[in-house]
PDB file of N, CA and C in Angstrom:
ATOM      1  N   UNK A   1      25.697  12.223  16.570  1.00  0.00           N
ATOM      2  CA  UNK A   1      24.955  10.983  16.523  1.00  0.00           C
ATOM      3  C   UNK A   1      25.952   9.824  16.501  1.00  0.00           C
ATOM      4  N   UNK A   2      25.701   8.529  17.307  1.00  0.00           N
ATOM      5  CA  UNK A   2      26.450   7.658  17.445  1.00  0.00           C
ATOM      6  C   UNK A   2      26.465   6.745  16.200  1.00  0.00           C
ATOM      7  N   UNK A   3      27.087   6.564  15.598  1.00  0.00           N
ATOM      8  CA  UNK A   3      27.672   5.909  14.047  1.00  0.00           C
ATOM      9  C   UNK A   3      27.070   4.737  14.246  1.00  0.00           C
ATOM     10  N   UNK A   4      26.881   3.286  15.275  1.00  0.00           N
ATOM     11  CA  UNK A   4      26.379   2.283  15.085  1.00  0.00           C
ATOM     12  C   UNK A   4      25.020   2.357  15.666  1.00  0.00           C
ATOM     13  N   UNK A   5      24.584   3.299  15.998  1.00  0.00           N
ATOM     14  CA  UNK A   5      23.035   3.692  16.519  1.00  0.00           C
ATOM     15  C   UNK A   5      21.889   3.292  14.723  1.00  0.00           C
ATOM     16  N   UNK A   6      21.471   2.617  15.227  1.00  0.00           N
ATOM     17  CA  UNK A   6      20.226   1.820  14.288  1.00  0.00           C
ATOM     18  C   UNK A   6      18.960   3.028  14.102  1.00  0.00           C
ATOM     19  N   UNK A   7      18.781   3.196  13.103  1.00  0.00           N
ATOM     20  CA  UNK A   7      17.599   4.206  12.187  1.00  0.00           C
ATOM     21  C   UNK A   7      16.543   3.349  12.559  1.00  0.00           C
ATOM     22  N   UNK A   8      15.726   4.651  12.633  1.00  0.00           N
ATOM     23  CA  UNK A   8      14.364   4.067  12.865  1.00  0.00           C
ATOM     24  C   UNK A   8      13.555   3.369  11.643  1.00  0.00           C
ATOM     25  N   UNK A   9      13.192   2.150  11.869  1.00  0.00           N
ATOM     26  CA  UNK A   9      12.753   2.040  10.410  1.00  0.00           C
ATOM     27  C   UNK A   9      11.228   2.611   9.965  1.00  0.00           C
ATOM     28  N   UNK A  10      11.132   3.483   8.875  1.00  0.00           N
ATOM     29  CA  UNK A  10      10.142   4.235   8.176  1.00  0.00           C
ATOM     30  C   UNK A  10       9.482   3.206   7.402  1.00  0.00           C
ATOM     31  N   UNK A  11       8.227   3.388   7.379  1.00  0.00           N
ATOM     32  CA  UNK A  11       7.721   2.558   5.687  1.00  0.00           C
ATOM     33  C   UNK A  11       6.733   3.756   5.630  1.00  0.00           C
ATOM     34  N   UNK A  12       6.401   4.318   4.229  1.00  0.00           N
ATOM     35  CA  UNK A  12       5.719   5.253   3.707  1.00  0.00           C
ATOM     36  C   UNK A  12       4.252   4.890   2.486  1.00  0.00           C
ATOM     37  N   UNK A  13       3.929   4.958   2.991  1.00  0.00           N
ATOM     38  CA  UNK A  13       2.298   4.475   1.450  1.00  0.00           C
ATOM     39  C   UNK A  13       1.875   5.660   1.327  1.00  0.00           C
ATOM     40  N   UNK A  14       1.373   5.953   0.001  1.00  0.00           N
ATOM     41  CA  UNK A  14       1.058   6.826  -0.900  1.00  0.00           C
ATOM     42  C   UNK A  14      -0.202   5.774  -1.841  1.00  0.00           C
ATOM     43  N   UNK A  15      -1.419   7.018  -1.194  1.00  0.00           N
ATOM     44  CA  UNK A  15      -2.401   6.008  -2.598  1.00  0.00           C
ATOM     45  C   UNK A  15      -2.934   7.205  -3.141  1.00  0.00           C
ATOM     46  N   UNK A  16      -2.324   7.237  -4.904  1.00  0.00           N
ATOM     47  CA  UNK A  16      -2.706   8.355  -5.344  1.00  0.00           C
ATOM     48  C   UNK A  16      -2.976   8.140  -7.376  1.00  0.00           C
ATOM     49  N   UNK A  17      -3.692   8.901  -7.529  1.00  0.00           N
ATOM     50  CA  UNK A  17      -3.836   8.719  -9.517  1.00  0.00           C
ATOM     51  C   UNK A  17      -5.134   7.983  -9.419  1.00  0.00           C
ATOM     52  N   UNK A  18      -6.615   8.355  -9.024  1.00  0.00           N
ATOM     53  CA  UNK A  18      -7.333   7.188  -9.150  1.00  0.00           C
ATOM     54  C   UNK A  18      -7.479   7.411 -10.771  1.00  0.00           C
ATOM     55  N   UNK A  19      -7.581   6.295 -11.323  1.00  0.00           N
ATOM     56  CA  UNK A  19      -8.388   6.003 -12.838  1.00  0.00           C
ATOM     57  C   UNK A  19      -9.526   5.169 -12.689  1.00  0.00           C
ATOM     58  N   UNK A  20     -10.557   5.265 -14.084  1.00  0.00           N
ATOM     59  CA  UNK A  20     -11.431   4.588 -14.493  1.00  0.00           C
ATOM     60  C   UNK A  20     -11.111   3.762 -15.218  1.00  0.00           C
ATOM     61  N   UNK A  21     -11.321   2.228 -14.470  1.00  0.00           N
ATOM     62  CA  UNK A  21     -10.751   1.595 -16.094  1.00  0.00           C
ATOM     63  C   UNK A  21     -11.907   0.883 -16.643  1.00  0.00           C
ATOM     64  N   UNK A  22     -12.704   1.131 -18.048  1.00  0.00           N
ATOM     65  CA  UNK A  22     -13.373   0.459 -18.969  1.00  0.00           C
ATOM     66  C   UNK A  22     -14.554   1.409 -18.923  1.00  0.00           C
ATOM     67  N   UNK A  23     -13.978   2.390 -18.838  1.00  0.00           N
ATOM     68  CA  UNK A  23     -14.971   3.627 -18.746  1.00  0.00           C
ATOM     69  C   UNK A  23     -16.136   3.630 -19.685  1.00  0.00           C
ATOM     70  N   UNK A  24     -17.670   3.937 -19.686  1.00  0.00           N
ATOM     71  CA  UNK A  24     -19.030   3.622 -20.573  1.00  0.00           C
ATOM     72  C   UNK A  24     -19.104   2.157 -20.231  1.00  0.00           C
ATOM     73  N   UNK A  25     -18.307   1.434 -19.738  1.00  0.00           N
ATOM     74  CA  UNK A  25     -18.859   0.007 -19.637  1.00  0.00           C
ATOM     75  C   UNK A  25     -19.683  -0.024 -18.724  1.00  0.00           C
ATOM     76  N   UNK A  26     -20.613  -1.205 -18.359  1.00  0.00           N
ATOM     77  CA  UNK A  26     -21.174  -1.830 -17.611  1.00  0.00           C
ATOM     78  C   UNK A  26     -20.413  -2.680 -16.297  1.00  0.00           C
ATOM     79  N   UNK A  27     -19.000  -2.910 -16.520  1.00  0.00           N
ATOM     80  CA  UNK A  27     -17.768  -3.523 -15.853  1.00  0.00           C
ATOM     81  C   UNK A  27     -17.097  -2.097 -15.275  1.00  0.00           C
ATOM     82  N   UNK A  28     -17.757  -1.172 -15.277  1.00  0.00           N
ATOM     83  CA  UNK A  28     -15.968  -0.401 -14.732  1.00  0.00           C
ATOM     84  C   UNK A  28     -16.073  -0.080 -13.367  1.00  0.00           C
ATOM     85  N   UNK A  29     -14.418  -0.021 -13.438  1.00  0.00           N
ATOM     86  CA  UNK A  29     -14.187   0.044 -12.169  1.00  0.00           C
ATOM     87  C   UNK A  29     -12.455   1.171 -11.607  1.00  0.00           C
ATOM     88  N   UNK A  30     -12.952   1.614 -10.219  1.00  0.00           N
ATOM     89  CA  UNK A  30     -11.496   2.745 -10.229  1.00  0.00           C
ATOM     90  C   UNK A  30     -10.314   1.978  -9.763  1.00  0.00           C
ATOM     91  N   UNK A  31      -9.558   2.111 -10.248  1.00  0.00           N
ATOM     92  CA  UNK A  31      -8.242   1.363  -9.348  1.00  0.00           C
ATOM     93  C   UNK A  31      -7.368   2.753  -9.226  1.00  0.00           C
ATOM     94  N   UNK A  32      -6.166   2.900  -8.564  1.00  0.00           N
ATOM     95  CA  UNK A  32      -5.634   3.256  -7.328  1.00  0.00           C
ATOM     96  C   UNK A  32      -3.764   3.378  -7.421  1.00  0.00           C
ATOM     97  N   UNK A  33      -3.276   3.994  -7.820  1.00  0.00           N
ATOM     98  CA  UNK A  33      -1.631   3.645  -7.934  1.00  0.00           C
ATOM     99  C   UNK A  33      -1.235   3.764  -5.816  1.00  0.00           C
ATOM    100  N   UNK A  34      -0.439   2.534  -5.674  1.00  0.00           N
ATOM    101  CA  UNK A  34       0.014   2.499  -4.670  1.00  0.00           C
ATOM    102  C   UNK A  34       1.313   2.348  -4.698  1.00  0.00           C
ATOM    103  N   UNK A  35       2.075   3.414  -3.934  1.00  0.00           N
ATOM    104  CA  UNK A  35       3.384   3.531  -3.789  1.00  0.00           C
ATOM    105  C   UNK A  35       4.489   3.364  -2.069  1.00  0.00           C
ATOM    106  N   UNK A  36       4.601   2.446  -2.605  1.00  0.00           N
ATOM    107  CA  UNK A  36       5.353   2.259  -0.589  1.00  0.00           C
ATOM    108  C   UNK A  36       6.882   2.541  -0.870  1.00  0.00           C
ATOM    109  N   UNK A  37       7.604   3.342   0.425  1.00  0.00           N
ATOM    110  CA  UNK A  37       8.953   3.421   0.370  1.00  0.00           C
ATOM    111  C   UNK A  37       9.056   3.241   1.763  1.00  0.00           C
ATOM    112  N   UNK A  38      10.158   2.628   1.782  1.00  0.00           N
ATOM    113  CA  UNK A  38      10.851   2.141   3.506  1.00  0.00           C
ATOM    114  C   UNK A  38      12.601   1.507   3.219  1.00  0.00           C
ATOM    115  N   UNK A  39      12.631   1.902   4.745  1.00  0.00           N
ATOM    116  CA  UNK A  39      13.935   1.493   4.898  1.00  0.00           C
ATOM    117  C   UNK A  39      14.094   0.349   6.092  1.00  0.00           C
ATOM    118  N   UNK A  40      12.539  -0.273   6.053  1.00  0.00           N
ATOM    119  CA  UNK A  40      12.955  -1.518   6.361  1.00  0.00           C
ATOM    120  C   UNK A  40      13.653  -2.723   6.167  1.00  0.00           C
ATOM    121  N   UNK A  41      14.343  -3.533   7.096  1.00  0.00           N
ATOM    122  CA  UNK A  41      15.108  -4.508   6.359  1.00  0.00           C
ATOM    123  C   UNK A  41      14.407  -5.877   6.237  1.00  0.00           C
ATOM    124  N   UNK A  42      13.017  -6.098   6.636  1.00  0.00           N
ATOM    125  CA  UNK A  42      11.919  -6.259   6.322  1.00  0.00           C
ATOM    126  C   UNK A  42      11.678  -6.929   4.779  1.00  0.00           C
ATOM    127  N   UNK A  43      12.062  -5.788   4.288  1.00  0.00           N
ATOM    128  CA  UNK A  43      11.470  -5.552   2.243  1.00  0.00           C
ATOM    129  C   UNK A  43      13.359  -6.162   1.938  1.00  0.00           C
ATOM    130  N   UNK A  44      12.121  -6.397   1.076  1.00  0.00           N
ATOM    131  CA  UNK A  44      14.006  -6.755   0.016  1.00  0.00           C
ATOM    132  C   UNK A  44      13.818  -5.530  -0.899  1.00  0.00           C
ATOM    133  N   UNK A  45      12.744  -5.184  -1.264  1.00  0.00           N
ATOM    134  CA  UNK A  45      12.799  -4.067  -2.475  1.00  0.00           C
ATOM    135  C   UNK A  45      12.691  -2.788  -1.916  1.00  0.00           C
ATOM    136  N   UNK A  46      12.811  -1.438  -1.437  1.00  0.00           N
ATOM    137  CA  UNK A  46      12.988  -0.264  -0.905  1.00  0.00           C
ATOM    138  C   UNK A  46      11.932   0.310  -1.291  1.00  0.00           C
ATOM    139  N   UNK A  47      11.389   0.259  -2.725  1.00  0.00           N
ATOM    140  CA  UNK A  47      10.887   0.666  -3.238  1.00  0.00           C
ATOM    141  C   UNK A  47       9.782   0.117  -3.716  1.00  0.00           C
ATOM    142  N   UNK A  48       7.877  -0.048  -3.920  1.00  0.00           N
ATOM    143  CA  UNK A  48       7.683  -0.823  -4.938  1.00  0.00           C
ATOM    144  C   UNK A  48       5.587   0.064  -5.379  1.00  0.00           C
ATOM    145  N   UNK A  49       5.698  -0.306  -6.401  1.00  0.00           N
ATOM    146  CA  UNK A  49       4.668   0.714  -7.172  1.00  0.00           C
ATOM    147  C   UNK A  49       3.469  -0.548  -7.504  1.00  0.00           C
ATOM    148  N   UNK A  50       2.296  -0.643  -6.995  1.00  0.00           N
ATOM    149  CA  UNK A  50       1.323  -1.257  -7.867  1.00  0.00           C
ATOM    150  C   UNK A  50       0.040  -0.258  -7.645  1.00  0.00           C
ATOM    151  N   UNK A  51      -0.781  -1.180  -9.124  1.00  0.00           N
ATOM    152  CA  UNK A  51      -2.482  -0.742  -8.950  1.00  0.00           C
ATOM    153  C   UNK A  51      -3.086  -1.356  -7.757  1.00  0.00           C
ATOM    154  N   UNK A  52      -4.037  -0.844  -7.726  1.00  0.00           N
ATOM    155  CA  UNK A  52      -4.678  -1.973  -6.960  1.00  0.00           C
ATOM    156  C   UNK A  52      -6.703  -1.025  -6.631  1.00  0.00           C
ATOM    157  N   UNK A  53      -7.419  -1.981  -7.194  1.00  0.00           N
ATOM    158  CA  UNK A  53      -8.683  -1.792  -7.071  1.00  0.00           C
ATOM    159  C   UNK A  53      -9.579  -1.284  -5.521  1.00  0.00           C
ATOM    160  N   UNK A  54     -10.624  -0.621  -5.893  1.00  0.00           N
ATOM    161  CA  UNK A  54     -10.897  -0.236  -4.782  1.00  0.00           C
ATOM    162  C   UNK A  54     -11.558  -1.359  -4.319  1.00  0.00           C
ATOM    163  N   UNK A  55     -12.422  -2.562  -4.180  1.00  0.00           N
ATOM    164  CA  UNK A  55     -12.598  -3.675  -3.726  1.00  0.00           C
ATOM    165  C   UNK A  55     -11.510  -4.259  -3.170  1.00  0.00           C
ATOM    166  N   UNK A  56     -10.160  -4.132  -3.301  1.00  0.00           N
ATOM    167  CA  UNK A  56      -8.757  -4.744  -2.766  1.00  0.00           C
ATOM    168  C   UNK A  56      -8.563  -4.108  -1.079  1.00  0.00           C
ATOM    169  N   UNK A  57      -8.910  -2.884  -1.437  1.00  0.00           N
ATOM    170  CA  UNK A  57      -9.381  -2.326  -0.325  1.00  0.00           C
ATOM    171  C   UNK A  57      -9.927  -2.135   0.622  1.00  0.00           C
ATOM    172  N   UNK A  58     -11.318  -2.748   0.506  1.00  0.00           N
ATOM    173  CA  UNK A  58     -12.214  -3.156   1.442  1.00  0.00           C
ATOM    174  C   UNK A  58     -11.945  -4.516   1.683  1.00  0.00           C
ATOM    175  N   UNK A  59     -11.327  -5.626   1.189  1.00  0.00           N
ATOM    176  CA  UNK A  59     -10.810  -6.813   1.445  1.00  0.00           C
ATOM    177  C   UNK A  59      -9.809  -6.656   2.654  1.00  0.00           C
ATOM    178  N   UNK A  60      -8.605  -5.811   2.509  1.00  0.00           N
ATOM    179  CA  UNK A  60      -8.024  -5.280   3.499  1.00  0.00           C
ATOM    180  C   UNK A  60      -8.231  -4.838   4.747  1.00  0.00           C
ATOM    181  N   UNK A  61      -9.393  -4.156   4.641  1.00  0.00           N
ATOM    182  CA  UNK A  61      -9.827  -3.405   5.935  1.00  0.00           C
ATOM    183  C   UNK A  61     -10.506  -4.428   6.343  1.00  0.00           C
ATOM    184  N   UNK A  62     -11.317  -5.134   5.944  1.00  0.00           N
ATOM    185  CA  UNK A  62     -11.781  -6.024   6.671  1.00  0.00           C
ATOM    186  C   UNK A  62     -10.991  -7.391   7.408  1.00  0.00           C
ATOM    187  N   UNK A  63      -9.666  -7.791   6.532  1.00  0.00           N
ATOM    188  CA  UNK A  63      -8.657  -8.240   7.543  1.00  0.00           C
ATOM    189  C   UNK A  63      -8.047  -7.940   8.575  1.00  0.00           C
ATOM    190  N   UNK A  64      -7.900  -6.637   8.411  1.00  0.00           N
ATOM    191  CA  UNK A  64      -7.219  -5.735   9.326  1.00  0.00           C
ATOM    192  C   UNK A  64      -8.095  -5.786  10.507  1.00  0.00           C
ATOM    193  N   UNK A  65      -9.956  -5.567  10.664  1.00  0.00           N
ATOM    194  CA  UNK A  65     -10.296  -5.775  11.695  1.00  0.00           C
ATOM    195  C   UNK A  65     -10.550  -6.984  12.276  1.00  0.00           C
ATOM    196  N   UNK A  66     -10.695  -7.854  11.490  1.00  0.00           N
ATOM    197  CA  UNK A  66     -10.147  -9.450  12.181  1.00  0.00           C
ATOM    198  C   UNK A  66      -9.511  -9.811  12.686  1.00  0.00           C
ATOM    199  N   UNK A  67      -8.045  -9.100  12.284  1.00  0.00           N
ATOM    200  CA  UNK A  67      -6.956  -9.290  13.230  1.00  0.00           C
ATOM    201  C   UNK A  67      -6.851  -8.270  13.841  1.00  0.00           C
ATOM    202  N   UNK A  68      -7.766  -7.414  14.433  1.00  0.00           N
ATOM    203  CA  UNK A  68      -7.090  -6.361  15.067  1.00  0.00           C
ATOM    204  C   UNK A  68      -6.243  -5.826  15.915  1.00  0.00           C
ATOM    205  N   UNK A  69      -6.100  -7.130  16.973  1.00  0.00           N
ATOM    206  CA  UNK A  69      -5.293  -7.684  18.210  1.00  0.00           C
ATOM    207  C   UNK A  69      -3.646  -7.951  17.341  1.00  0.00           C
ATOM    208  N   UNK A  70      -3.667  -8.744  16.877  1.00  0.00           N
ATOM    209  CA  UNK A  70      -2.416  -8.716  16.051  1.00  0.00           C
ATOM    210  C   UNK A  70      -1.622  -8.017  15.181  1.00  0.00           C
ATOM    211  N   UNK A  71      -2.154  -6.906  14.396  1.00  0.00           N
ATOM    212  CA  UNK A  71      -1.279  -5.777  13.529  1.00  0.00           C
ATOM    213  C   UNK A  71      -1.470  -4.784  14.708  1.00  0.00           C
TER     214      UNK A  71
END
């Protein structure tokens, strides 16, 4: 392999651990551990871990088909 030949850049998501949070309540709701790794130069951080609700989710997807032409 040629030494200055450029890596492909990877980014990896992982959505995994759902929990209940406020469980018997009238409020609860599941959120979601999300884990991304890449070796894009893109990220400043390589690495990075959040929650994130399942409503965050459907917020998403529905951007995503708005822009669908663009991502």
């Amino acid at each position: 392999m040629l030494e200055n030949q450029e890596l492909e850049e990877v980014i990896t998501v992982r959505v995994q651990d759902p929990r209940v949070q406020n469980e018997g309540s009238w409020n609860s709701y599941v959120d979601y551990k999300i884990f991304l790794h890449t070796n894009s130069k893109a990220f400043t951080a390589k690495t990075s871990c959040v929650r994130r609700r399942y409503r965050e989710f459907v917020w998403l997807r529905k951007q995503l088909q708005r822009n669908a032409g663009l991502v």
